[in-house]
Protein backbone atom coordinates (compact mmCIF):
# COMPACT_ATOMS: atom_id res chain seq x y z
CA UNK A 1 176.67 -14.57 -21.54
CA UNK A 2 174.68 -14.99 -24.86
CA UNK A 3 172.55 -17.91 -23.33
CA UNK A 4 171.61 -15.55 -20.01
CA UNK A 5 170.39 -13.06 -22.93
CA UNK A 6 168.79 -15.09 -25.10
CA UNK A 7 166.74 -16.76 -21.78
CA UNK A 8 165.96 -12.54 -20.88
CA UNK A 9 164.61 -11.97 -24.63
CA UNK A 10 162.14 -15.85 -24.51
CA UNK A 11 160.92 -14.75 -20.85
CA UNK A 12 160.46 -11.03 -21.51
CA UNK A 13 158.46 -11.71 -25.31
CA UNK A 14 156.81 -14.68 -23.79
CA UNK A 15 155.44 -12.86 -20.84
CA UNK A 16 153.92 -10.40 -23.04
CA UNK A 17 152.48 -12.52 -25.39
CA UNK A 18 151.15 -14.60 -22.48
CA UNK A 19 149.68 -11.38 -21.20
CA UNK A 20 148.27 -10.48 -24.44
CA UNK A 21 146.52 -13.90 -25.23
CA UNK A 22 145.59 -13.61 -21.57
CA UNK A 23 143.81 -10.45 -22.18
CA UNK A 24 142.17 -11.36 -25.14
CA UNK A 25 140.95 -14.52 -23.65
CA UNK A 26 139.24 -12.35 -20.64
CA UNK A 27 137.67 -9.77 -23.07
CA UNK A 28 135.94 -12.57 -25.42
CA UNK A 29 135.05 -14.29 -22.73
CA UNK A 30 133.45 -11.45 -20.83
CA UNK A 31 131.57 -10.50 -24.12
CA UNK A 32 130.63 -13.63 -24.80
CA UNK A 33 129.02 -13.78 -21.25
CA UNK A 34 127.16 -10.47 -22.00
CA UNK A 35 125.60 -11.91 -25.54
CA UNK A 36 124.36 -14.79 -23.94
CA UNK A 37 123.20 -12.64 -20.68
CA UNK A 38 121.46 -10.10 -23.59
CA UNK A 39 119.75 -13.11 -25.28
CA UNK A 40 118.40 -14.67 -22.19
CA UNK A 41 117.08 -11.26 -21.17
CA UNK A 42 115.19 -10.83 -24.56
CA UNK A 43 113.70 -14.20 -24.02
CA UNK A 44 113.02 -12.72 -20.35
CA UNK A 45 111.11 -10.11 -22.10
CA UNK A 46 109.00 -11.98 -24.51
CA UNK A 47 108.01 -14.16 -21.95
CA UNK A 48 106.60 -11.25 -19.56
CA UNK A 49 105.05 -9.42 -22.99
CA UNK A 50 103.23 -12.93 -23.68
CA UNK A 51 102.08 -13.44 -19.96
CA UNK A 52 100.84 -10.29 -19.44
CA UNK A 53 98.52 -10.70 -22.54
CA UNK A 54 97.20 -13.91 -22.04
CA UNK A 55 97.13 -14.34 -18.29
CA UNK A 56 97.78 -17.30 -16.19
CA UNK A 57 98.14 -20.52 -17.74
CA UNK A 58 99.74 -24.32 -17.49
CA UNK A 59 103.01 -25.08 -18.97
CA UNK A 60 102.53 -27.82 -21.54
CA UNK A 61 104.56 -31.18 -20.98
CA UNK A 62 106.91 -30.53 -23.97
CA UNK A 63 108.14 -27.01 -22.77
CA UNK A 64 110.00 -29.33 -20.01
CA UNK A 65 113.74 -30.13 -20.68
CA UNK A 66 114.22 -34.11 -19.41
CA UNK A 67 118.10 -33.40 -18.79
CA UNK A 68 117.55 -30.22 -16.71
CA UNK A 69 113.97 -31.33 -15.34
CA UNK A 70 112.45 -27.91 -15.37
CA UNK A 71 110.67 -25.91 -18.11
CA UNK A 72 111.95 -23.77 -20.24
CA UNK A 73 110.20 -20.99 -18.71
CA UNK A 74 107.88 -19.91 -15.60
CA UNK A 75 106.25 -17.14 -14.35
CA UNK A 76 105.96 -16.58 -10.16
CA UNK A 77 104.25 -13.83 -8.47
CA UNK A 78 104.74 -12.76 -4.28
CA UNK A 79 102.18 -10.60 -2.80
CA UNK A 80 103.59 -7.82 -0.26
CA UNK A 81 104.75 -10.23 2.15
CA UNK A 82 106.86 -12.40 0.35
CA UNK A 83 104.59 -15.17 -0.01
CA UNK A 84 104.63 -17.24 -3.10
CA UNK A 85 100.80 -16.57 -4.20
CA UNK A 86 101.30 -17.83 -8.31
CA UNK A 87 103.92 -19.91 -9.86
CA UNK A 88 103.08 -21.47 -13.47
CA UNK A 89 102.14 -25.19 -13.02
CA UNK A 90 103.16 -28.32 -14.88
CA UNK A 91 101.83 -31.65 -14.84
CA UNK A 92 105.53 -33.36 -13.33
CA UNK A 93 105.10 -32.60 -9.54
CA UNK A 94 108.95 -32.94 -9.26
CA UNK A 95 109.06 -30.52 -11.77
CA UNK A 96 106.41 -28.11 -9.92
CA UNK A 97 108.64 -28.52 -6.96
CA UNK A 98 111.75 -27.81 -8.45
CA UNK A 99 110.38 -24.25 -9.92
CA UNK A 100 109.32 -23.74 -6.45
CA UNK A 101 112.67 -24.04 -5.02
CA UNK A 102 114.33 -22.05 -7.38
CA UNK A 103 111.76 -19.50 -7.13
CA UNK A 104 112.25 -19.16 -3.60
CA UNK A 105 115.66 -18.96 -3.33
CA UNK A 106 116.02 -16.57 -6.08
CA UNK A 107 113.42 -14.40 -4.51
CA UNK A 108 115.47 -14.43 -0.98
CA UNK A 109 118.38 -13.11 -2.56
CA UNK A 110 118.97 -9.25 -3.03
CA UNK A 111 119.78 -9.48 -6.36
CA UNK A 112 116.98 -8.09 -9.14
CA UNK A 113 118.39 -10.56 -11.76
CA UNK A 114 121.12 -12.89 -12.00
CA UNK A 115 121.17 -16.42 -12.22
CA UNK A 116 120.23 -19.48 -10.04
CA UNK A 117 120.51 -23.16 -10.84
CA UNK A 118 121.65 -22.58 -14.37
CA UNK A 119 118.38 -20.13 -14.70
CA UNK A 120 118.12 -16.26 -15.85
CA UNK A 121 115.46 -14.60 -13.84
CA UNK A 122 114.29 -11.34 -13.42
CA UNK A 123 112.48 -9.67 -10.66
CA UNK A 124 110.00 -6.47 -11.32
CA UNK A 125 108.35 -4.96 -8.41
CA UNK A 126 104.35 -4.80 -9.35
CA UNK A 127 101.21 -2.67 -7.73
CA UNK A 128 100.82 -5.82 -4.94
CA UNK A 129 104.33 -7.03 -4.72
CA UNK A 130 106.90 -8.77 -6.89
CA UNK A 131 106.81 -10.97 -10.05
CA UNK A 132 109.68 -12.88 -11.65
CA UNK A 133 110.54 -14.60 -14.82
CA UNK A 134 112.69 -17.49 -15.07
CA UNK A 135 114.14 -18.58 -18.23
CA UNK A 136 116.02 -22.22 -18.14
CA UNK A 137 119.84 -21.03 -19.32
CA UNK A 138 121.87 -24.39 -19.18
CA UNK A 139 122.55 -24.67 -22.70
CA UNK A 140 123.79 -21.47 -23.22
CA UNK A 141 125.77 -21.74 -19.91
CA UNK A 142 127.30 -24.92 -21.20
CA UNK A 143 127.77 -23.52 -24.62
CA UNK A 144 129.72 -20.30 -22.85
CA UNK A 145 131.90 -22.59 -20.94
CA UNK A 146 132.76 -24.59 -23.96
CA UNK A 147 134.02 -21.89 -26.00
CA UNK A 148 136.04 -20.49 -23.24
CA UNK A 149 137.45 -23.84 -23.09
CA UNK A 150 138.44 -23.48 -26.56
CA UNK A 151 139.66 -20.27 -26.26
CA UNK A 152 141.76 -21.26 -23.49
CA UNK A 153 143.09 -24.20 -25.59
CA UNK A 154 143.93 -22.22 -28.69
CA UNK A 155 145.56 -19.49 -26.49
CA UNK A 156 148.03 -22.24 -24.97
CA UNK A 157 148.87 -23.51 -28.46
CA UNK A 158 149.33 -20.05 -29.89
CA UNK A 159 151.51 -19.77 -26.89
CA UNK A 160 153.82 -22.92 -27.90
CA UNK A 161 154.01 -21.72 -31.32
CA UNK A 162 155.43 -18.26 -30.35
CA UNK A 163 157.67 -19.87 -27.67
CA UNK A 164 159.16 -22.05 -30.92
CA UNK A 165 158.80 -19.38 -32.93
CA UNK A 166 160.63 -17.08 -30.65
CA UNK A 167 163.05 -20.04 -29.41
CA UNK A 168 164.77 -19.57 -33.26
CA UNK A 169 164.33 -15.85 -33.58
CA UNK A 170 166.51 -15.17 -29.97
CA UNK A 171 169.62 -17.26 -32.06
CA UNK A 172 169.30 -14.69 -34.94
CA UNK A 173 168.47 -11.72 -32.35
CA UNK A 174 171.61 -12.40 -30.28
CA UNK A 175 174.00 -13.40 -33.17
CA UNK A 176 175.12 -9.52 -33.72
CA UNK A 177 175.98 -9.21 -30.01
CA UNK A 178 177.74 -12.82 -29.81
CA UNK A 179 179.67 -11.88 -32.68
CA UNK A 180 181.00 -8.88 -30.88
CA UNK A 181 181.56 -10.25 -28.45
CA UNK A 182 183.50 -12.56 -29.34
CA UNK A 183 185.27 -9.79 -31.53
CA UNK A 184 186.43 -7.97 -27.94
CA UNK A 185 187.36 -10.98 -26.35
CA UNK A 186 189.93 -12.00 -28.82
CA UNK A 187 190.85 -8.47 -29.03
CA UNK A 188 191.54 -8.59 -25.59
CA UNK A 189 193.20 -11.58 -25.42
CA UNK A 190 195.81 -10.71 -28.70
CA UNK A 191 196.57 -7.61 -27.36
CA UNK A 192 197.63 -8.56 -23.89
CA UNK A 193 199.67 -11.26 -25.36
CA UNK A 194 201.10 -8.51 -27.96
CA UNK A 195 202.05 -6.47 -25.17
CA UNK A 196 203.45 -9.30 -22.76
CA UNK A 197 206.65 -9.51 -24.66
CA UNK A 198 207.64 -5.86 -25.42
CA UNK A 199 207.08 -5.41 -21.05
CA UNK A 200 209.03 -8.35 -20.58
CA UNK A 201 211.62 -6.71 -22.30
CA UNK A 202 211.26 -3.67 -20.90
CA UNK A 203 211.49 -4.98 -17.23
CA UNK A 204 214.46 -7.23 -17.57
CA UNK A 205 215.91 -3.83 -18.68
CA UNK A 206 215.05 -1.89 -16.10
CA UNK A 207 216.07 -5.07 -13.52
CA UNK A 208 219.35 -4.44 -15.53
CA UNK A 209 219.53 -0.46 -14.83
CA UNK A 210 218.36 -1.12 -11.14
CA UNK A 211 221.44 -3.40 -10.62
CA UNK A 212 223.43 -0.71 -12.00
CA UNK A 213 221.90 2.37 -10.45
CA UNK A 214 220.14 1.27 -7.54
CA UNK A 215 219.31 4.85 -6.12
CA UNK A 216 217.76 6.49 -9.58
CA UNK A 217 214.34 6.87 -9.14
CA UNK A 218 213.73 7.13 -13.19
CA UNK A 219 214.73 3.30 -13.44
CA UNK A 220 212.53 2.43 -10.28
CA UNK A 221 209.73 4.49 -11.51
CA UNK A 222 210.11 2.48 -14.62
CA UNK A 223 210.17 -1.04 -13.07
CA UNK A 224 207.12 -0.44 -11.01
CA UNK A 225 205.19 0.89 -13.75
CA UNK A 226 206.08 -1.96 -15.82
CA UNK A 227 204.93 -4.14 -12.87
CA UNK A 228 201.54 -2.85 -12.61
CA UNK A 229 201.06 -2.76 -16.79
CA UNK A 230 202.14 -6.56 -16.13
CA UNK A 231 199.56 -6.90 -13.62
CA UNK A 232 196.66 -5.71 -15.60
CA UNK A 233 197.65 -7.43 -18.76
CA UNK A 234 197.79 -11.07 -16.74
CA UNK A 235 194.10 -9.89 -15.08
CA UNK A 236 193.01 -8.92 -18.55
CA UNK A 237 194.45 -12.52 -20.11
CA UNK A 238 192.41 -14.61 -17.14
CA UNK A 239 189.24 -12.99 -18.14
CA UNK A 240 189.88 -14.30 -21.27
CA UNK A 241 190.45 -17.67 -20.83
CA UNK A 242 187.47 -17.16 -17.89
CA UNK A 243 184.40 -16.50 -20.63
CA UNK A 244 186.07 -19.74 -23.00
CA UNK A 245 183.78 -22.78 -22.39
CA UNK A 246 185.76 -24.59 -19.49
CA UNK A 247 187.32 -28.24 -19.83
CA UNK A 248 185.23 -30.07 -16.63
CA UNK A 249 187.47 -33.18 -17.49
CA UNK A 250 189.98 -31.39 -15.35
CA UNK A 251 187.80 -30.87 -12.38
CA UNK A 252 188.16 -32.95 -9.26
CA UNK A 253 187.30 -33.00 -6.11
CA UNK A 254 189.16 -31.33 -3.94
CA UNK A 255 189.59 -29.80 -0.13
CA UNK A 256 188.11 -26.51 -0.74
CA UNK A 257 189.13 -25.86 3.69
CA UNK A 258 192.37 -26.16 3.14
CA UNK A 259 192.68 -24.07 -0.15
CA UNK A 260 190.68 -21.33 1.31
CA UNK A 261 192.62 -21.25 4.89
CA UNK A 262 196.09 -21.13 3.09
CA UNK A 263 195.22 -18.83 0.70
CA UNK A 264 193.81 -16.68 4.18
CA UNK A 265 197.07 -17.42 5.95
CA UNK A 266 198.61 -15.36 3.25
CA UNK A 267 196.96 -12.37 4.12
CA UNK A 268 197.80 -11.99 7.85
CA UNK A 269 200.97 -10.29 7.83
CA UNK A 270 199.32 -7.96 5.06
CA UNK A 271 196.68 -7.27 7.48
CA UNK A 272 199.10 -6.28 10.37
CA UNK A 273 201.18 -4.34 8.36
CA UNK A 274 198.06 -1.94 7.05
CA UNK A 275 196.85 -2.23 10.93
CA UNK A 276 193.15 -4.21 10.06
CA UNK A 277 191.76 -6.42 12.30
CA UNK A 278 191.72 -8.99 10.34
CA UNK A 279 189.93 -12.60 11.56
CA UNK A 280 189.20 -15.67 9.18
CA UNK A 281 186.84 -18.73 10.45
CA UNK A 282 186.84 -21.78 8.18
CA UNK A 283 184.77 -25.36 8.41
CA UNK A 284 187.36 -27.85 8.32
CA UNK A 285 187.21 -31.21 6.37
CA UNK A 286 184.63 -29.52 3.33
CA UNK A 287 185.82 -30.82 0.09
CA UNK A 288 184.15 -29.35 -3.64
CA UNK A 289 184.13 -30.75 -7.00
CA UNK A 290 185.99 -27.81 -9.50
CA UNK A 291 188.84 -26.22 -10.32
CA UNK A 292 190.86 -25.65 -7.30
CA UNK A 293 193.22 -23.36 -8.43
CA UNK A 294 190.75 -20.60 -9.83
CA UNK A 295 189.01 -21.31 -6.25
CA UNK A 296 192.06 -20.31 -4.46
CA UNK A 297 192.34 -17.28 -7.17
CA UNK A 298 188.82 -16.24 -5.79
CA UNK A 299 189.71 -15.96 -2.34
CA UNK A 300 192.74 -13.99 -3.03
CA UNK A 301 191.12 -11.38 -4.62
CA UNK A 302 188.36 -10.78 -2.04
CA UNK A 303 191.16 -10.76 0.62
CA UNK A 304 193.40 -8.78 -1.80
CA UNK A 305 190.41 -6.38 -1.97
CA UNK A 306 188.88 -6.11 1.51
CA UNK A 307 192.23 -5.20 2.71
CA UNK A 308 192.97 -2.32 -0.28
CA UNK A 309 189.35 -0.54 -0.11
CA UNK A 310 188.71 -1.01 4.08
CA UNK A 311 189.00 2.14 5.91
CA UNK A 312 191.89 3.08 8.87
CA UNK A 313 191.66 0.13 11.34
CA UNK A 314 189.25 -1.46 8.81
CA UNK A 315 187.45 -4.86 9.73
CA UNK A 316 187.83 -8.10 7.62
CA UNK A 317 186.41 -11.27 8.66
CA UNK A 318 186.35 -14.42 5.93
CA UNK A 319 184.42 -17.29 6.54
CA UNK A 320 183.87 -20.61 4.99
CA UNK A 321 180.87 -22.82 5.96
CA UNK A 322 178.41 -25.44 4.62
CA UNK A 323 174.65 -24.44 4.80
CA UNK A 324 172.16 -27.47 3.92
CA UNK A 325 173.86 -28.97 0.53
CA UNK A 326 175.76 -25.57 -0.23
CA UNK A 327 179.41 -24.06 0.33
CA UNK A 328 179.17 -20.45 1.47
CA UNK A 329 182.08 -18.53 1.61
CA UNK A 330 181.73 -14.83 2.78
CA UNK A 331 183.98 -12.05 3.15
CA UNK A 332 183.19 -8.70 4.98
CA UNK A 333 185.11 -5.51 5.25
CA UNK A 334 184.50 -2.43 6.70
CA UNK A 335 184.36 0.92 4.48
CA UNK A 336 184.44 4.94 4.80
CA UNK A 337 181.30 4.77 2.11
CA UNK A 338 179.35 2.69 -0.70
CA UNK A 339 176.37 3.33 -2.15
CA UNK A 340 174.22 0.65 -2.67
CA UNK A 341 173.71 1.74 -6.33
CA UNK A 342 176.74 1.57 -6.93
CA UNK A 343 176.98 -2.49 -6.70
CA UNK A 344 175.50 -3.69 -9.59
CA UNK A 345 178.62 -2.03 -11.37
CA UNK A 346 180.68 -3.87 -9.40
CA UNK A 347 181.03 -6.64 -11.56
CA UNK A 348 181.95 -4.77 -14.72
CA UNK A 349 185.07 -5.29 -16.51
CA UNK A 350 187.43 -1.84 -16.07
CA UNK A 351 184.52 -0.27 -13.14
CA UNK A 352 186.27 1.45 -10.82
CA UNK A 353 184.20 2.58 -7.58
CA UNK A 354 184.59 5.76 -6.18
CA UNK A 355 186.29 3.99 -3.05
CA UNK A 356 188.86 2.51 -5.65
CA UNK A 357 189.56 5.95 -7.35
CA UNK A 358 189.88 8.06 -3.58
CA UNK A 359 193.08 5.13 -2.74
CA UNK A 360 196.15 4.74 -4.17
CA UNK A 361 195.50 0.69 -4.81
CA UNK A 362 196.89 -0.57 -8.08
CA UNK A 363 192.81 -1.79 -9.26
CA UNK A 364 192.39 -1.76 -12.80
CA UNK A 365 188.52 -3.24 -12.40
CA UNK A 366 189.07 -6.55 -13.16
CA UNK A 367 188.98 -8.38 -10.21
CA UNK A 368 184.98 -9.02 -9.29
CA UNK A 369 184.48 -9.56 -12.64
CA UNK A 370 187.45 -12.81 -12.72
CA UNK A 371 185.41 -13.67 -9.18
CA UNK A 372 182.17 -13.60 -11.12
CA UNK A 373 183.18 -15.61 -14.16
CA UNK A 374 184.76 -18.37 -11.76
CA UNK A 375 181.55 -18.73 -9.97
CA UNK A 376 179.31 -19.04 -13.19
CA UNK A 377 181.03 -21.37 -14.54
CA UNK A 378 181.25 -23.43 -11.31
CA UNK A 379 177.37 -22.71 -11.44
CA UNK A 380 177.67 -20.65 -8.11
CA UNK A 381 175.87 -17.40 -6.93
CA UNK A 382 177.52 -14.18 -6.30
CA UNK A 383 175.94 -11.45 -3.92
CA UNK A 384 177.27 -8.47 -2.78
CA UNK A 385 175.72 -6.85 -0.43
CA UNK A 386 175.96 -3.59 2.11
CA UNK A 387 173.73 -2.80 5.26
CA UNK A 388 174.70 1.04 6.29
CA UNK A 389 176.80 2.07 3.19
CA UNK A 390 179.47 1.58 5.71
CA UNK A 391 181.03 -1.69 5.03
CA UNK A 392 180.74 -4.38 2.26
CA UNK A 393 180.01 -8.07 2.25
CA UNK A 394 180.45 -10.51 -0.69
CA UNK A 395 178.54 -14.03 -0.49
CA UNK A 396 179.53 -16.69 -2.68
CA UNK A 397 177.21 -19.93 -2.87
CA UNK A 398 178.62 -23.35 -4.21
């Protein structure tokens, strides 16, 4: 129970610190992006200002970038047409015909700035038709993209150091909880055994009176009261010894068909008597690796309790089955009502449904919760399901 916690408190306070980092990785990133956008625009600007003032003129060899093969700025007018009349010229053909292209495709696009090819541009509309400025942005693309990359590298290692970090904090965050509980399970388990001797007593006394005065209905009020308090105490004791850590050393493999059908054979003449139809359908020849004997406890109580909480002429059907690698085994019972909210309280220790409380069954609330233990610690699944809020179907996986 205190490791299904502690895994709820690392996912939940990772999640949000991954969300956080997350987060703060997207906003520097995006203003980041809008520096280097604002600085390239400047440049933009300057280079417009300059061109305006001195006119048309020839880029100079070293304003070319060798590792990018264009310069680090142009100029290109259209006239109303869309015809490239003026582009600024270099000496590097290749070059010439690389601002070209660019130039062209930025100019086909929609877009009044933006980039293309690693370039900032910006298009103005003008008296006789367009002019644009391209500014060569590579390096500060590449430096962008580097410190995102770092980003996203100190973000993962910020997020191993608060998984660590959290990974010792959920021991000291859960220890109050483990200790109590702890504290109620070995209150729970002394005082059923405290009370298991005084009932003794007080049944083998009341066996006594019975023998003596068969007919008084104090004395047989008295034994069957005993006998349920005897009941609960012996549910209450196997929930106990349930949440211990279990021995596997005295697992084997064993033929979980025949458990189940004998333990289902028990149930027939309960199931005529109470007038359900009553049906069980069971794989033969499936064998599982586990205790058998809290296996065979699991089965009676689903039986025990499809048969107590069905309604008049009730339905129960039990199968057992193998499904890919898994052992289902599923029993269904029909009921006057459930409400689907009402089964994740199922499984609580001493929850009573409103189905239990409106019959006159002996449940003290302990009986899913023994079926859920067993199946944890055999590593199983437990659903419990309902379709119309008029019956009730419980789906164990192996």
């Amino acid at each position: 129970m205190t490791r299904k916690i502690r895994k709820r408190f690392l996912l939940t306070s990772m999640t949000a610190i991954g969300i956080i980092l997350v987060m703060l990785v997207v906003c520097i990133g995006i203003s980041d992006y809008h520096k280097m956008v604002n600085r390239l625009d400047q440049h933009i600007a300057s280079v417009e200002a300059d061109y305006l003032v001195r006119g048309r003129m020839k880029i100079p060899q070293e304003a070319v970038l060798p590792a990018q093969g264009l310069p680090v700025f142009w100029v290109a007018e259209f006239d109303e047409t869309g015809t490239l009349c003026y582009i600024s010229s270099v000496s590097d053909d290749s070059v010439q015909d690389k601002m070209e292209k660019i130039t062209v495709n930025a100019y086909s696009g929609d877009e009044e700035e933006g980039f293309c090819e690693d370039c900032r541009f910006q298009k103005k509309e003008i008296a006789n038709g367009s002019r644009m400025v391209f500014v060569e942005g590579s390096r500060s693309l590449t430096q962008l993209h580097d410190s995102i990359r770092n980003l996203v590298q100190i973000a993962l290692i910020a997020l191993g150091v608060s998984w660590l970090i959290m990974f010792r904090m959920s021991r000291w965050m859960v220890r109050p909880y483990e200790q109590a509980y702890e504290s109620q399970k070995r209150f729970v388990s002394n005082i059923s055994h405290d009370l298991k001797t005084p009932l003794t007593v007080i049944r083998a006394d009341a066996d006594v009176l019975s023998g003596i005065y068969p007919e008084d209905r104090w004395v047989n009020d008295i034994r069957m009261q005993s006998g349920k308090m005897s009941e609960m105490i012996e549910e209450m004791l196997l929930l106990a010894r349930l949440q211990e850590k279990e021995n596997r050393e005295t697992w084997v493999d064993f033929p979980i068909s025949d458990i189940v059908e004998e333990e289902a054979q028990l149930f027939v003449q309960m199931a005529e008597i109470k007038n359900k139809k009553y049906r069980y359908d069971v794989q033969p020849m499936l064998t599982y690796h586990g205790d058998a004997k809290a296996i065979r406890h699991v089965t009676g109580i689903l039986l025990d309790n499809a048969i107590k909480y069905s309604d008049d002429n009730g339905v129960i059907r039990l199968k057992l089955f193998m499904k890919g690698n898994r052992i289902i085994l599923s029993v269904f019972n029909t009921v006057t009502h459930i409400s689907r909210k009402e089964l994740p309280n199922l499984t609580e220790r001493f929850y009573r449904s409103d189905t239990a409380r409106n019959t006159e069954s002996n449940s003290h609330g302990i009986g899913l919760p023994s079926v859920e233990e067993i199946i944890r610690a055999h590593h199983g699944e437990l659903e419990l399901s309902t379709t119309d809020e008029q019956s009730f179907l419980v789906t164990i996986k192996l």
